[in-house]
PDB file of N, CA and C in Angstrom:
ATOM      1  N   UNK A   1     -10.548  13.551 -14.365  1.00  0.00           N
ATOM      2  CA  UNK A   1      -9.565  13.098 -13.391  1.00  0.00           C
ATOM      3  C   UNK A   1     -10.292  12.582 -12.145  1.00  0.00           C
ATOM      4  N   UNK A   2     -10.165  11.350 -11.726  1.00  0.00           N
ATOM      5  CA  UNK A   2     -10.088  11.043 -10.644  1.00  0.00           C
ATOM      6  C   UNK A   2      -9.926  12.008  -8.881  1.00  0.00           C
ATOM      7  N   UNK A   3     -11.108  11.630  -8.213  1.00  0.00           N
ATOM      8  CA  UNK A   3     -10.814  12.200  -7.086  1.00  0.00           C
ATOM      9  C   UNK A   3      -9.697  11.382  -5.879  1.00  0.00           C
ATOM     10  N   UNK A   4      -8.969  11.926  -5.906  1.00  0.00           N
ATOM     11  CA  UNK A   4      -7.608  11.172  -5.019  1.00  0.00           C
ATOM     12  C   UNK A   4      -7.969  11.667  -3.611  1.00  0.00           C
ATOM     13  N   UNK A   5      -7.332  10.559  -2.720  1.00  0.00           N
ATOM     14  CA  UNK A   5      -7.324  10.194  -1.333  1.00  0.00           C
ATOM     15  C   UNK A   5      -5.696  10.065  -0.381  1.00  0.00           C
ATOM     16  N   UNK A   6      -5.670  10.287   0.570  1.00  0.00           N
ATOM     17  CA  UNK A   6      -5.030   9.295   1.102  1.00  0.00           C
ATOM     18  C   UNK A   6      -4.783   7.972   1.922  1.00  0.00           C
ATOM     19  N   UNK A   7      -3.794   7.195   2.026  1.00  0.00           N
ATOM     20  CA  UNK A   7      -4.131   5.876   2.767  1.00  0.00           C
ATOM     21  C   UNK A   7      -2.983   6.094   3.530  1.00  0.00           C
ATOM     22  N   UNK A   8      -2.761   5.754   5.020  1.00  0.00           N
ATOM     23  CA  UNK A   8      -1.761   5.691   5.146  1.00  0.00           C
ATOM     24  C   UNK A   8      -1.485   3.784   6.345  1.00  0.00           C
ATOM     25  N   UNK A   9      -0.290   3.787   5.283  1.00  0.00           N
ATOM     26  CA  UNK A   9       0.105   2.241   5.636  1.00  0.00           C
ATOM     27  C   UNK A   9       1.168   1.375   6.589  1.00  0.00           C
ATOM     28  N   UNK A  10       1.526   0.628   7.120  1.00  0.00           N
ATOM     29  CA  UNK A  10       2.419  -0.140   7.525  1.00  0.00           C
ATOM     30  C   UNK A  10       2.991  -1.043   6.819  1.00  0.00           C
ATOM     31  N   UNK A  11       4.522  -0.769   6.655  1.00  0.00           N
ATOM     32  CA  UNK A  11       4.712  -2.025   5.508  1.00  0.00           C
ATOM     33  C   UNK A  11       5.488  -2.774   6.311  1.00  0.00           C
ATOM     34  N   UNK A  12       5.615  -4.250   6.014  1.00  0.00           N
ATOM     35  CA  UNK A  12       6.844  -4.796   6.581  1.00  0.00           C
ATOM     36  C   UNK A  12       7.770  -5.973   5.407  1.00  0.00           C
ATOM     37  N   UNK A  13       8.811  -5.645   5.152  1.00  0.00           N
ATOM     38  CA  UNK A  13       9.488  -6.089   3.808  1.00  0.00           C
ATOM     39  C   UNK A  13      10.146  -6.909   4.404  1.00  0.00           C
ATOM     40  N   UNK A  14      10.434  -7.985   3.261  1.00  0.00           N
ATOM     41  CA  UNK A  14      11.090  -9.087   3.516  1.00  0.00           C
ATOM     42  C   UNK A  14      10.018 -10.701   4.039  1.00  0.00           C
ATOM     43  N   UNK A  15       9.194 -10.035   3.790  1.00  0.00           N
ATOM     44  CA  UNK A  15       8.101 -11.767   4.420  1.00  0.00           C
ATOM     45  C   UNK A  15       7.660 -12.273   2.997  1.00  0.00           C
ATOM     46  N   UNK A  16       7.438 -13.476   3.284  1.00  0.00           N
ATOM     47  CA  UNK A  16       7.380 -14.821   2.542  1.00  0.00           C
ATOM     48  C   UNK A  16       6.550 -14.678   1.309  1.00  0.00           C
ATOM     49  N   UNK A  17       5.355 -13.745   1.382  1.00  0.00           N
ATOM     50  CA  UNK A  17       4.392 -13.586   0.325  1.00  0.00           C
ATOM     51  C   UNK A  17       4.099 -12.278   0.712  1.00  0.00           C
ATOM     52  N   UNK A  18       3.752 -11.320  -0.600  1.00  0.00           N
ATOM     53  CA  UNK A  18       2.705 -10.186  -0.505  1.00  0.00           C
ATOM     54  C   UNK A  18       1.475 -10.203   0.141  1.00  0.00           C
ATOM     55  N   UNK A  19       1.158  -9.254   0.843  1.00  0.00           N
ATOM     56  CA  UNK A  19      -0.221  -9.751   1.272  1.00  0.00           C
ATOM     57  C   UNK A  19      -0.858  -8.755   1.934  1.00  0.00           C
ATOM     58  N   UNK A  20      -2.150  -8.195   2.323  1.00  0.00           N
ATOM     59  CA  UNK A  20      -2.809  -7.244   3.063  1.00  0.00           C
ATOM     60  C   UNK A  20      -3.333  -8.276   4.270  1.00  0.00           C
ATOM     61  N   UNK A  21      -2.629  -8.166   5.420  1.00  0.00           N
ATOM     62  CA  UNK A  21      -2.961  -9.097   6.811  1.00  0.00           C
ATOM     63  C   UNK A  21      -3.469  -8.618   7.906  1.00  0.00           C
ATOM     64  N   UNK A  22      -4.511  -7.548   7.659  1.00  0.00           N
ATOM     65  CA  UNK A  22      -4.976  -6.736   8.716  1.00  0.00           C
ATOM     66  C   UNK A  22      -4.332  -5.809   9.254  1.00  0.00           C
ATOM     67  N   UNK A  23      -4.913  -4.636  10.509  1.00  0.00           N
ATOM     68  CA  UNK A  23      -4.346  -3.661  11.026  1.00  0.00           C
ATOM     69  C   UNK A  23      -3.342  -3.990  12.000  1.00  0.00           C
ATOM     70  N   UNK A  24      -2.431  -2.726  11.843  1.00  0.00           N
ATOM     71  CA  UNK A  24      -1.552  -2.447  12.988  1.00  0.00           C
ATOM     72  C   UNK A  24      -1.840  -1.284  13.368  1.00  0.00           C
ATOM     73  N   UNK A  25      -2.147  -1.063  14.941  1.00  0.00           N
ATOM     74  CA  UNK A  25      -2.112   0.096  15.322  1.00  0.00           C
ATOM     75  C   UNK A  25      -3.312   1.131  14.541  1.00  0.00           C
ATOM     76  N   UNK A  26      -4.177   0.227  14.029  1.00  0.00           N
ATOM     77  CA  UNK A  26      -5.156   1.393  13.657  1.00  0.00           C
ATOM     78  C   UNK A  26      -4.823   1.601  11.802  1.00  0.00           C
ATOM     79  N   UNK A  27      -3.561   1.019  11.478  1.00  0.00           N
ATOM     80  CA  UNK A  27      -3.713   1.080   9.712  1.00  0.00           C
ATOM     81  C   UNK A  27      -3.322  -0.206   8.706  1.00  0.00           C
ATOM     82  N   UNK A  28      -3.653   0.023   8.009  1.00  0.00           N
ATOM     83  CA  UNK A  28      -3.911  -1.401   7.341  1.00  0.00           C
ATOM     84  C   UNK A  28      -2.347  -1.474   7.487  1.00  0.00           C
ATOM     85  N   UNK A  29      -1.873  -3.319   7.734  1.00  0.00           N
ATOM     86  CA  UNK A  29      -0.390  -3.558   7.521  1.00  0.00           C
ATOM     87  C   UNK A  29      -0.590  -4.461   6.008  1.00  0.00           C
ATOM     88  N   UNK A  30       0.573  -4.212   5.361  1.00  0.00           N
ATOM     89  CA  UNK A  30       1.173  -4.784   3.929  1.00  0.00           C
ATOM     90  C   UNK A  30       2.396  -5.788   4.529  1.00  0.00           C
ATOM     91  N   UNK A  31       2.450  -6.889   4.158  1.00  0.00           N
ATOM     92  CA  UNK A  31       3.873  -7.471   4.099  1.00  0.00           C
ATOM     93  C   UNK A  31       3.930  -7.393   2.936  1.00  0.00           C
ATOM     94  N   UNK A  32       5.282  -7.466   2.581  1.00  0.00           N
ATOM     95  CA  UNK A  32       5.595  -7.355   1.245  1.00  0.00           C
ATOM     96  C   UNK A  32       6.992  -8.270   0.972  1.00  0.00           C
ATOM     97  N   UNK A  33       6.970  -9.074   0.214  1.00  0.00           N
ATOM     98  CA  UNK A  33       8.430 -10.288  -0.339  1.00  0.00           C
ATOM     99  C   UNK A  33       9.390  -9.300  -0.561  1.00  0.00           C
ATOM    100  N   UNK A  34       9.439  -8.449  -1.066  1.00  0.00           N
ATOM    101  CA  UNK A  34      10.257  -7.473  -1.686  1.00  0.00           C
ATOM    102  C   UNK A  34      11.399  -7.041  -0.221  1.00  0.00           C
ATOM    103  N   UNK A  35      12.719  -6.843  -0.433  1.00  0.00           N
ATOM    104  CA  UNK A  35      13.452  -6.278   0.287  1.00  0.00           C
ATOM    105  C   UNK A  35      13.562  -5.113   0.295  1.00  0.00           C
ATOM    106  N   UNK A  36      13.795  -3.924   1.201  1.00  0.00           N
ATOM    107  CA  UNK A  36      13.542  -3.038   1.642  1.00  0.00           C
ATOM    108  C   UNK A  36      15.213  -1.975   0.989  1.00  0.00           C
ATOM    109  N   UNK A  37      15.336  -2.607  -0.212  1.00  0.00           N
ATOM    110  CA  UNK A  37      16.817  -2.446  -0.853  1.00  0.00           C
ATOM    111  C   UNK A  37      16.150  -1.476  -2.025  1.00  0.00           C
ATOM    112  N   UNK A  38      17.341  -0.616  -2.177  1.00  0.00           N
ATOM    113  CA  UNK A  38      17.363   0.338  -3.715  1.00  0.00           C
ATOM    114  C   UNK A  38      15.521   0.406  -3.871  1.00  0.00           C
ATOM    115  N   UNK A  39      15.101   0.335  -3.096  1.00  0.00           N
ATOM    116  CA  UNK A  39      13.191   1.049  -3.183  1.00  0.00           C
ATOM    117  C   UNK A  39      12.590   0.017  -3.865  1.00  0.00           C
ATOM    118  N   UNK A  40      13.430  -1.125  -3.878  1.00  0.00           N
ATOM    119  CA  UNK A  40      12.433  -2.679  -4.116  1.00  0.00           C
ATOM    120  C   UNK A  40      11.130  -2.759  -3.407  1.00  0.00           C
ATOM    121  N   UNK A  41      11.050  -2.444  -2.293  1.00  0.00           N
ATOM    122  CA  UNK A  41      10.036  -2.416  -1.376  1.00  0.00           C
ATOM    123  C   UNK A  41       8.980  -1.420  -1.970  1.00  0.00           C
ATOM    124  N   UNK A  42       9.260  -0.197  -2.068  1.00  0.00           N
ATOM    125  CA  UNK A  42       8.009   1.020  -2.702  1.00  0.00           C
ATOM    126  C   UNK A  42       7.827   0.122  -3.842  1.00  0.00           C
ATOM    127  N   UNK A  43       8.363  -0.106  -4.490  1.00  0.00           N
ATOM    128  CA  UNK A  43       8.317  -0.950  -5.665  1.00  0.00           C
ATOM    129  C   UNK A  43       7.321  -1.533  -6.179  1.00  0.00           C
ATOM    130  N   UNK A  44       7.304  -2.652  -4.847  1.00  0.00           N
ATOM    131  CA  UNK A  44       6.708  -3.525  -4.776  1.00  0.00           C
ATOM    132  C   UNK A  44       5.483  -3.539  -4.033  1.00  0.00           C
ATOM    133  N   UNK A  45       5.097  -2.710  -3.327  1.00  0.00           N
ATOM    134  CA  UNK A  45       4.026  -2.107  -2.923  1.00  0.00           C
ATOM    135  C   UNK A  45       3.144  -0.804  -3.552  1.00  0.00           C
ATOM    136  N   UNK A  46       3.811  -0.273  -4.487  1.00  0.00           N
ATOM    137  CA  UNK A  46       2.881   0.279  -5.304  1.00  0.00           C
ATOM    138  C   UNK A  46       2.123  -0.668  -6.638  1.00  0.00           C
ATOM    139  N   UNK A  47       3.116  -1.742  -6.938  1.00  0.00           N
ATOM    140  CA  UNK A  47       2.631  -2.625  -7.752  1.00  0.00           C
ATOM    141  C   UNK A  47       1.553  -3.837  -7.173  1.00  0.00           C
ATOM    142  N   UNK A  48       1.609  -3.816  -5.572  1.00  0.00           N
ATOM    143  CA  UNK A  48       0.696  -4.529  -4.898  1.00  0.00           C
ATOM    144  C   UNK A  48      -0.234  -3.956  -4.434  1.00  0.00           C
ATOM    145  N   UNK A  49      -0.606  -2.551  -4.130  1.00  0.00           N
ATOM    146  CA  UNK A  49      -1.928  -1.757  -3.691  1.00  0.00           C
ATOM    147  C   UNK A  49      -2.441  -1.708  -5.363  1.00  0.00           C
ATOM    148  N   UNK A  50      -1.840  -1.507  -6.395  1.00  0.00           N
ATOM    149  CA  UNK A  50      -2.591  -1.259  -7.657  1.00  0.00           C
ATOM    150  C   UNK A  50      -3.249  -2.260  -8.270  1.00  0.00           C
ATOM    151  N   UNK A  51      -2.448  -3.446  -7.829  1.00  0.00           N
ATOM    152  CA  UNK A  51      -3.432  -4.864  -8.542  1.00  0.00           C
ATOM    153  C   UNK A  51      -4.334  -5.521  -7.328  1.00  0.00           C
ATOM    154  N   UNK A  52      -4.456  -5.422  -5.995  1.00  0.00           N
ATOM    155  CA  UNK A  52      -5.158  -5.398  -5.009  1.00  0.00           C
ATOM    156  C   UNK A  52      -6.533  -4.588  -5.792  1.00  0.00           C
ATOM    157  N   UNK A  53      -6.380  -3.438  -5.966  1.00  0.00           N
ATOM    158  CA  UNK A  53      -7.420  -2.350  -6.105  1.00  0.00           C
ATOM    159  C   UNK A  53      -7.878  -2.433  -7.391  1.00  0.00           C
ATOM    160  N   UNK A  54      -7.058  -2.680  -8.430  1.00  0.00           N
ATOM    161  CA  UNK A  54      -7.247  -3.389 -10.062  1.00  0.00           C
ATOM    162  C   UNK A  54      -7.341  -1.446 -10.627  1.00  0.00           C
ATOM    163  N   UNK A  55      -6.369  -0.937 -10.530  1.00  0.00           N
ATOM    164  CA  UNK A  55      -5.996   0.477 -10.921  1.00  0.00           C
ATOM    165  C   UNK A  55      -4.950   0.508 -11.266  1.00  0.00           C
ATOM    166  N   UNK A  56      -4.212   0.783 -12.307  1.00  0.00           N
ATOM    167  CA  UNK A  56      -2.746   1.472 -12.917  1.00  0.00           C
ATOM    168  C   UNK A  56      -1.447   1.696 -11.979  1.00  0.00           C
ATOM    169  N   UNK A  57      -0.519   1.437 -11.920  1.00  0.00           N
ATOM    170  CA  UNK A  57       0.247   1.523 -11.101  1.00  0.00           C
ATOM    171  C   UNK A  57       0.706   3.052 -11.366  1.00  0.00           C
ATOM    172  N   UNK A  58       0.300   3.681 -12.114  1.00  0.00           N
ATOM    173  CA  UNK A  58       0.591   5.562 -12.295  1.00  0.00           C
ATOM    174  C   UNK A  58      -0.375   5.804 -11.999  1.00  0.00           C
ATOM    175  N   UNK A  59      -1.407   5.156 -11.246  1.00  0.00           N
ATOM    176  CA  UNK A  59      -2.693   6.030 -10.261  1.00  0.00           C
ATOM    177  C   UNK A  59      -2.506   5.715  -8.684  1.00  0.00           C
ATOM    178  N   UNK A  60      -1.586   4.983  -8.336  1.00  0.00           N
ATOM    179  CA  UNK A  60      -0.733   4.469  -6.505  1.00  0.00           C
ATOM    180  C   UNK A  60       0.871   5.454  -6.647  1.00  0.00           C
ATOM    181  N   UNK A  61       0.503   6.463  -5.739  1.00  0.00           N
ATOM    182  CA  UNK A  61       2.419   7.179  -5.606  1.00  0.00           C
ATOM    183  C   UNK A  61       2.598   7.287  -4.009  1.00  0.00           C
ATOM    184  N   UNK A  62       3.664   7.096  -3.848  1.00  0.00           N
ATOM    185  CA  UNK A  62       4.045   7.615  -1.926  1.00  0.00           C
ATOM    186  C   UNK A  62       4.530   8.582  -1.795  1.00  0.00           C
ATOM    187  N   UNK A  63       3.543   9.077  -1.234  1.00  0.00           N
ATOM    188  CA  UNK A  63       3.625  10.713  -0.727  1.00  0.00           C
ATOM    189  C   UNK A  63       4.436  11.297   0.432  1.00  0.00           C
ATOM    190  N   UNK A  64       4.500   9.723   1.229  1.00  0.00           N
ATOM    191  CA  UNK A  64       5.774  10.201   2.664  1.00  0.00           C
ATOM    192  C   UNK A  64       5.443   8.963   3.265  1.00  0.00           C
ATOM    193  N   UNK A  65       7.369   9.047   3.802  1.00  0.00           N
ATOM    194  CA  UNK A  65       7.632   7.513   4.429  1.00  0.00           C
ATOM    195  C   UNK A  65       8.429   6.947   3.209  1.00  0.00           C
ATOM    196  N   UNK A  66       9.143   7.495   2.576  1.00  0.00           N
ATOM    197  CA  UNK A  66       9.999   6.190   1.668  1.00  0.00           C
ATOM    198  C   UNK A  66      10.779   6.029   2.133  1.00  0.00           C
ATOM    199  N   UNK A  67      11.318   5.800   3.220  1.00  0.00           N
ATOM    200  CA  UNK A  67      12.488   5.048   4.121  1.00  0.00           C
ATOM    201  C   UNK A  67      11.930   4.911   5.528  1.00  0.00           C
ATOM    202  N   UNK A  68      10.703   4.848   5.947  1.00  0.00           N
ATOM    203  CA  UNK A  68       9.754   3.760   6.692  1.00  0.00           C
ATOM    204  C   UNK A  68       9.065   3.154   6.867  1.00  0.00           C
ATOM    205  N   UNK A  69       8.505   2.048   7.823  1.00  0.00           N
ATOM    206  CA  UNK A  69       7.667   1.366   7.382  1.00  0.00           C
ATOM    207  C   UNK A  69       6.234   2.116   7.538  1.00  0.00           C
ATOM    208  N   UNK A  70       6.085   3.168   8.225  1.00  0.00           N
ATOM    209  CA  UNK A  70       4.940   4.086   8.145  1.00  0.00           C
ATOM    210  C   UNK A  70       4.880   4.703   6.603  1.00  0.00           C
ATOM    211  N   UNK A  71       3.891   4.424   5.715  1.00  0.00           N
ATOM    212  CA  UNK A  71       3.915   5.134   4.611  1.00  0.00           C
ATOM    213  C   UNK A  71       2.575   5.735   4.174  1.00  0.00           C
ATOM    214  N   UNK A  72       2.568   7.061   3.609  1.00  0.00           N
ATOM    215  CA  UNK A  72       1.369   7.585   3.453  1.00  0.00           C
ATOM    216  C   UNK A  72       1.508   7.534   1.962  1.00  0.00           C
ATOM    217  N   UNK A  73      -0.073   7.220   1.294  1.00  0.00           N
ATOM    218  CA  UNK A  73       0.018   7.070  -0.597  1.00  0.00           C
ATOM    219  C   UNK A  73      -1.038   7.925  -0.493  1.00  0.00           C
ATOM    220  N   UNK A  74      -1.406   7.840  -2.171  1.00  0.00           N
ATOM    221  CA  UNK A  74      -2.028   8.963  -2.753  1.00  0.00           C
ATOM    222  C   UNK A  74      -2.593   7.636  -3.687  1.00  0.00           C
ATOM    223  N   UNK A  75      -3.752   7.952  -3.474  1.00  0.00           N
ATOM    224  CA  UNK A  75      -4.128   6.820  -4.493  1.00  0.00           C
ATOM    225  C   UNK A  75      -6.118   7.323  -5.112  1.00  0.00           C
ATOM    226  N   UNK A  76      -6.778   7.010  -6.223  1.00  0.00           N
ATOM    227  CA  UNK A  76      -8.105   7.189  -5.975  1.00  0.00           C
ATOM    228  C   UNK A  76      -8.604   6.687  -4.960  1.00  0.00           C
ATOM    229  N   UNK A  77      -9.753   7.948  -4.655  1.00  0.00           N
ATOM    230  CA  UNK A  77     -10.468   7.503  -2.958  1.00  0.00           C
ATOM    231  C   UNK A  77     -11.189   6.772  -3.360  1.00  0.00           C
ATOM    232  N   UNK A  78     -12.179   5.572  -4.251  1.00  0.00           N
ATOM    233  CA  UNK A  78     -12.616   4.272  -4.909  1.00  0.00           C
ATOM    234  C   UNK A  78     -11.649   3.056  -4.730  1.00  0.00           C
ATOM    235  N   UNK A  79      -9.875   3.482  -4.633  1.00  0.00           N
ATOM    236  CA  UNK A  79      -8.936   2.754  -4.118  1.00  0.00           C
ATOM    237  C   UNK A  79      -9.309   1.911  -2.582  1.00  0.00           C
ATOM    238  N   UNK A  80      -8.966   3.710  -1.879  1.00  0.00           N
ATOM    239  CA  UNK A  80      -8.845   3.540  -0.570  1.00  0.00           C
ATOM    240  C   UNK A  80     -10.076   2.510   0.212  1.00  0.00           C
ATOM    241  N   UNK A  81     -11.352   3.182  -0.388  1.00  0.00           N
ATOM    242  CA  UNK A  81     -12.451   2.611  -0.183  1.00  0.00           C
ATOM    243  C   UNK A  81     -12.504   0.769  -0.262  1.00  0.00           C
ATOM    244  N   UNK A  82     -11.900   0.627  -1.143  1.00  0.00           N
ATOM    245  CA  UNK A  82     -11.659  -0.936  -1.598  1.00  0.00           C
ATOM    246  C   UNK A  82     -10.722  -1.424  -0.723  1.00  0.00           C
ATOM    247  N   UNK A  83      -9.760  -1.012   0.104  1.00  0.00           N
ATOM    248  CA  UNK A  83      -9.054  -1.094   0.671  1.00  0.00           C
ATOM    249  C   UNK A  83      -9.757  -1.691   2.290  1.00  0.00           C
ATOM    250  N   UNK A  84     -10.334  -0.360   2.633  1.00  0.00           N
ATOM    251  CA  UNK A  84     -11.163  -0.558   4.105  1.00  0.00           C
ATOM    252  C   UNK A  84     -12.307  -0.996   3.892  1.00  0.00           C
ATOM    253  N   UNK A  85     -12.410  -1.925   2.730  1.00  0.00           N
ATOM    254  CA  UNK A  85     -13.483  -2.607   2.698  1.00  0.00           C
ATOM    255  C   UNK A  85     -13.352  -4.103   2.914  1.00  0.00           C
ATOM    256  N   UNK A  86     -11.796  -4.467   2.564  1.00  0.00           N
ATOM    257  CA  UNK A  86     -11.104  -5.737   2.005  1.00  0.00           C
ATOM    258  C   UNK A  86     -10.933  -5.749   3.941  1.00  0.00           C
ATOM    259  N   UNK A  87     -10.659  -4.648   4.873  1.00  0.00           N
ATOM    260  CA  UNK A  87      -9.979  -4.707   5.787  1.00  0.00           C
ATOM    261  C   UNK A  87     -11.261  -5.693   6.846  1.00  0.00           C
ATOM    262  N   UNK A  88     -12.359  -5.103   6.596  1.00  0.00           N
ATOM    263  CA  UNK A  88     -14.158  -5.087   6.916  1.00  0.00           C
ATOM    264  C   UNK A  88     -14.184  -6.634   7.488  1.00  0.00           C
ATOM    265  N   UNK A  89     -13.526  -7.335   6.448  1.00  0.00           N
ATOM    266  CA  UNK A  89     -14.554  -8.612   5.890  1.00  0.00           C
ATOM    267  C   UNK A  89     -13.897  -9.664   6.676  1.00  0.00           C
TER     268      UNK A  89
END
């Protein structure tokens, strides 16, 4: 098993394309196309941190925040790492 991490994120739903567009406030922000309806949004952001990171979408879960845009995941720390690395560059 995998050693798991956490990330914790800013999402903002409803913009034009998916995308990782740098920090807010100190954590990575996500826009996400997806509307913020019936958990389209988690949705769509667990299916966008998992192909970002190229990991299983049953290895990305949200651990807290599913009804804000502050959200904390659970994801492998090889994830996260890829993450604040993508943020780096």
């Amino acid at each position: 098993m995998r050693p798991m991490a956490h990330l914790n994120v800013v999402v903002q739903p409803g913009a034009r394309q998916s995308r990782l567009v740098g920090l807010h406030g100190g954590l990575p922000k996500i826009q996400l196309k997806a509307k913020p309806i019936d958990g389209e949004a988690n949705a769509a952001l667990i299916e966008f941190i998992a192909e970002l990171c190229g990991i299983s979408k049953s290895c990305v879960a949200i651990a807290s925040g599913h009804t804000s845009r502050f959200k904390r995941l659970t994801l492998p720390d090889t994830a996260v790492t890829h993450v604040n690395t993508l943020l780096t560059r």
